[in-house]
N, C-alpha and C. Protein backbone atom coordinates (compact mmCIF):
# COMPACT_ATOMS: atom_id res chain seq x y z
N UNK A 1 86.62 162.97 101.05
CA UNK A 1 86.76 161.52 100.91
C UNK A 1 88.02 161.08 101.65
N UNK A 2 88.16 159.86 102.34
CA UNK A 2 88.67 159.22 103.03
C UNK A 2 90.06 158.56 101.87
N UNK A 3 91.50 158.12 102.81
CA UNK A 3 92.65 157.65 102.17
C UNK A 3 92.14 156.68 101.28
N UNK A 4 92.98 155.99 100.18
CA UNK A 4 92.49 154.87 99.48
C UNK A 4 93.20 154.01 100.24
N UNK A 5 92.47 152.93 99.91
CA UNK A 5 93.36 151.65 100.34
C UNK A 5 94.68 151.46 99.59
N UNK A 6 95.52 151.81 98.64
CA UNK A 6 96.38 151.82 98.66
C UNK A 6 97.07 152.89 99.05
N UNK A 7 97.01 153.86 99.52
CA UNK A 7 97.52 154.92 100.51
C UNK A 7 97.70 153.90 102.09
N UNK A 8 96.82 153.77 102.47
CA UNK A 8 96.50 153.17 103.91
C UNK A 8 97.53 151.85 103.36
N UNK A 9 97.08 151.06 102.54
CA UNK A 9 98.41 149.97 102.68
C UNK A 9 100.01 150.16 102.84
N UNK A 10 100.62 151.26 101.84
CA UNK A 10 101.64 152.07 101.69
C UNK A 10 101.88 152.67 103.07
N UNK A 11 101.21 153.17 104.14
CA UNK A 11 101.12 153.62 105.51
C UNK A 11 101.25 152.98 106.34
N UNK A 12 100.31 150.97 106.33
CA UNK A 12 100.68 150.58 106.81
C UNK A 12 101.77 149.22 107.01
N UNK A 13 102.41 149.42 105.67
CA UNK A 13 103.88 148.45 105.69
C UNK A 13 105.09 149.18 105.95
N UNK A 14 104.54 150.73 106.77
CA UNK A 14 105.98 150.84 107.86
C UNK A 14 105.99 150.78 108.60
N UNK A 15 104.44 150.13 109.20
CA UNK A 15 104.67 149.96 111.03
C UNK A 15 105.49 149.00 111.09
N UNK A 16 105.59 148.94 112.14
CA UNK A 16 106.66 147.56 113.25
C UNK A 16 105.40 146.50 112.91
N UNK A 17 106.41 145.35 112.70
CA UNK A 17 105.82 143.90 112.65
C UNK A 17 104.16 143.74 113.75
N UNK A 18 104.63 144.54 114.76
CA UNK A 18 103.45 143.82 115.91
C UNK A 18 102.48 144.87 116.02
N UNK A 19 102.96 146.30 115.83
CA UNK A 19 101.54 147.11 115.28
C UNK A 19 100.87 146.70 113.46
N UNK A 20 101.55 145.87 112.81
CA UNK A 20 100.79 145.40 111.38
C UNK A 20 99.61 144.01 112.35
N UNK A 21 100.11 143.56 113.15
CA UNK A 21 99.37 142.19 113.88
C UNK A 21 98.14 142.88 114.12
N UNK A 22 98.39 143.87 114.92
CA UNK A 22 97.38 144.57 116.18
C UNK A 22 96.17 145.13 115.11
N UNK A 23 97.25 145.63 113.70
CA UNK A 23 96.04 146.34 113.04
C UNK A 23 95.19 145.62 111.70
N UNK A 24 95.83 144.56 112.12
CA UNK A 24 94.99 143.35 111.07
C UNK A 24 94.16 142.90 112.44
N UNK A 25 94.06 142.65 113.10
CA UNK A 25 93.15 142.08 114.00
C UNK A 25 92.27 142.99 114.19
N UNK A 26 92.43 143.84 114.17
CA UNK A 26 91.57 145.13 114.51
C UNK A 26 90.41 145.31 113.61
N UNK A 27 91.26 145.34 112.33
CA UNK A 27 89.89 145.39 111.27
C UNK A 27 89.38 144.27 111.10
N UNK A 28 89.73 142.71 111.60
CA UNK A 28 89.21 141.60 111.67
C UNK A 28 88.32 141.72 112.49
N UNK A 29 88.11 142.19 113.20
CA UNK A 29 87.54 142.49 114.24
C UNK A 29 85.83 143.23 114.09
N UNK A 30 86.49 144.32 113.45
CA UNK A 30 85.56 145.67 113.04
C UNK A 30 84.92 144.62 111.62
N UNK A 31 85.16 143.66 110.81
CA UNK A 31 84.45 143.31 109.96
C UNK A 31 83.44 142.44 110.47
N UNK A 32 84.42 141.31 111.44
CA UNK A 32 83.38 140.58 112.10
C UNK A 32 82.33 140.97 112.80
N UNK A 33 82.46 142.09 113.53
CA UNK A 33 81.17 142.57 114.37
C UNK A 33 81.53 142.28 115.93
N UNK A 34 80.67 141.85 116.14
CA UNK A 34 80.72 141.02 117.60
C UNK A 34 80.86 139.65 117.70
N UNK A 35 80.57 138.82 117.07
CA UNK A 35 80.83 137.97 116.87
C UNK A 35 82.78 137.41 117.58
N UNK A 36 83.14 137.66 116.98
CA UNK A 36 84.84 137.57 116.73
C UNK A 36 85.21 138.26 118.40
N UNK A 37 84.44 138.68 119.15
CA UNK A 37 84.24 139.40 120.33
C UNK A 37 83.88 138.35 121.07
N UNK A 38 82.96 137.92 120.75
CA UNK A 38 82.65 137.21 121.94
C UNK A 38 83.34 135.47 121.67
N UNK A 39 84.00 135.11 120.82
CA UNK A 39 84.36 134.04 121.00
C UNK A 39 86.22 134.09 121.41
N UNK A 40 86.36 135.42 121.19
CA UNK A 40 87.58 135.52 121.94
C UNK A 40 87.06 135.81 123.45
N UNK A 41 85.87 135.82 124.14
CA UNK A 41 85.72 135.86 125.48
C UNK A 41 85.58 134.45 125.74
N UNK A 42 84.75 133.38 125.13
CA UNK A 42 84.76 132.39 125.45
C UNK A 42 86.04 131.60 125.67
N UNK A 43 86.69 132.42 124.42
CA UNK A 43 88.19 131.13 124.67
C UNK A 43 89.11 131.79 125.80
N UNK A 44 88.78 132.93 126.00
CA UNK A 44 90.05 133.49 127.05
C UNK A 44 88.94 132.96 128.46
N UNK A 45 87.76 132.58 128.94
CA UNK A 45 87.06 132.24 129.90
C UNK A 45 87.50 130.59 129.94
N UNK A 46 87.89 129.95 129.09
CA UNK A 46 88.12 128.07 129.18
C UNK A 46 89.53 128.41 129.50
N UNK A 47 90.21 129.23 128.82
CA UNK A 47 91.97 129.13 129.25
C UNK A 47 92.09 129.72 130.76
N UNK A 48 91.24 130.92 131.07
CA UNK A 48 91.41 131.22 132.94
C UNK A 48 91.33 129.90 133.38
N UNK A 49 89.85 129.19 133.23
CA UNK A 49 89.14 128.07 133.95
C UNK A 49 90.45 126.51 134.25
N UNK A 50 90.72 126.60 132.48
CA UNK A 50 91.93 125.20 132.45
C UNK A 50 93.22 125.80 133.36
N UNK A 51 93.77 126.82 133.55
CA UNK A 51 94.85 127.25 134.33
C UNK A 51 94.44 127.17 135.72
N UNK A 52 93.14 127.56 135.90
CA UNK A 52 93.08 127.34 137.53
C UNK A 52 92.92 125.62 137.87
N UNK A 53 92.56 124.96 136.73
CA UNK A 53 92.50 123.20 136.94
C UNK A 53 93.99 122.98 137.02
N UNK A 54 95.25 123.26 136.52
CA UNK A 54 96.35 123.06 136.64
C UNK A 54 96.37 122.94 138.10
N UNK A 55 96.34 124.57 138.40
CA UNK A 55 97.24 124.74 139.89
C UNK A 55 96.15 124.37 140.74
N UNK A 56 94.96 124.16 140.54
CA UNK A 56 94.29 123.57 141.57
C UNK A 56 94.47 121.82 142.08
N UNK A 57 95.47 121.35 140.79
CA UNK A 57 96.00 120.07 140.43
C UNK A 57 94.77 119.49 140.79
N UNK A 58 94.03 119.52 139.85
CA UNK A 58 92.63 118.84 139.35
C UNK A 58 92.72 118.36 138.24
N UNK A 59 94.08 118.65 137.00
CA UNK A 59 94.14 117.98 136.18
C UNK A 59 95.48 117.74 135.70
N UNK A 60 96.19 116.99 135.24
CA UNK A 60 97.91 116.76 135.00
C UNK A 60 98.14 117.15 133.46
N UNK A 61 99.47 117.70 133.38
CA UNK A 61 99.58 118.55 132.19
C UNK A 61 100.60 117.35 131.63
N UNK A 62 100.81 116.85 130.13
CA UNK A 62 101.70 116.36 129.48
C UNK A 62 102.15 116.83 128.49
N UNK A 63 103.53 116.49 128.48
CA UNK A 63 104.78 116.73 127.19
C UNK A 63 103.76 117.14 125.79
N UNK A 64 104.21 117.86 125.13
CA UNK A 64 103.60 118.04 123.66
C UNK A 64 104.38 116.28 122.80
N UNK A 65 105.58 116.30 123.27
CA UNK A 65 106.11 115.37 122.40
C UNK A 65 105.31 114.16 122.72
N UNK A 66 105.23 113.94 124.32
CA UNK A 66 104.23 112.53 124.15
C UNK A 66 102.80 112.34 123.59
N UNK A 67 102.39 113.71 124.14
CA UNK A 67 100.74 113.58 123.02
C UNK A 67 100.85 113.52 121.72
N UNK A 68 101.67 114.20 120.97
CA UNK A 68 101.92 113.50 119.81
C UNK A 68 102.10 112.15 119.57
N UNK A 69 102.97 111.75 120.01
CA UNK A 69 103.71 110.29 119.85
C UNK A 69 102.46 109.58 120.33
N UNK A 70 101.40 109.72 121.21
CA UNK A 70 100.22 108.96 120.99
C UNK A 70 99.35 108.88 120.38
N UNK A 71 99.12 110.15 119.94
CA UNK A 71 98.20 110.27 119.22
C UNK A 71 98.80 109.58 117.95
N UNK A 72 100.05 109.76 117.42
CA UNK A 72 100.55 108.96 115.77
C UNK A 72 100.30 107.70 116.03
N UNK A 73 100.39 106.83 117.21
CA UNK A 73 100.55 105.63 117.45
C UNK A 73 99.42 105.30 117.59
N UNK A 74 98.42 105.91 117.70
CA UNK A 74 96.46 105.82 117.70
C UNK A 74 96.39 105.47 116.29
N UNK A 75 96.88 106.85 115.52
CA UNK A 75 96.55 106.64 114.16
C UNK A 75 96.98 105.56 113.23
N UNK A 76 97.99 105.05 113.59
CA UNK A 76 98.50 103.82 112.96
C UNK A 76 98.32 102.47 113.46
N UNK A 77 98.07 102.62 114.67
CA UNK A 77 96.89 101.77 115.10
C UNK A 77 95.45 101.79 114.49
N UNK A 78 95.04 102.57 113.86
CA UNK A 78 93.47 102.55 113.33
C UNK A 78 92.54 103.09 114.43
N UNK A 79 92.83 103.00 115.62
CA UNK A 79 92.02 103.81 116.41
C UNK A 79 90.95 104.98 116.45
């Protein structure tokens, strides 16, 4: 028979901060199936696509602070 989960937990709260990331995603991963697979392909396929619209300057990038500040000013506008 295989570690218990509290063995394996105890094992894994001494990795380093970014191997605990890697290995929670991992089994997020392995629960989801494929699923969780392929929509991290879709989103990493729109972020290539939107980066090449940057530098192809096909589209203009703005401040986080001003899209906020419009968007609050939408909302309190009722917009």
């Amino acid at each position: 028979m295989g570690k218990s989960v509290e063995d394996l937990q105890r094992e894994a709260s001494q990795l380093e901060t970014s191997d605990k990331y890697r290995l929670v995603r991992n089994l997020l991963a392995d629960a989801d199936g494929d699923h969780e697979s392929d929509v991290d392909d879709a989103w990493l396929k729109t972020i290539k696509r939107r980066r090449q619209e940057i530098r192809d300057g096909k589209v203009k990038t703005r401040a986080a602070a001003e899209v906020m500040a419009d968007a609050y000013a939408r909302l309190q506008d009722g917009r």
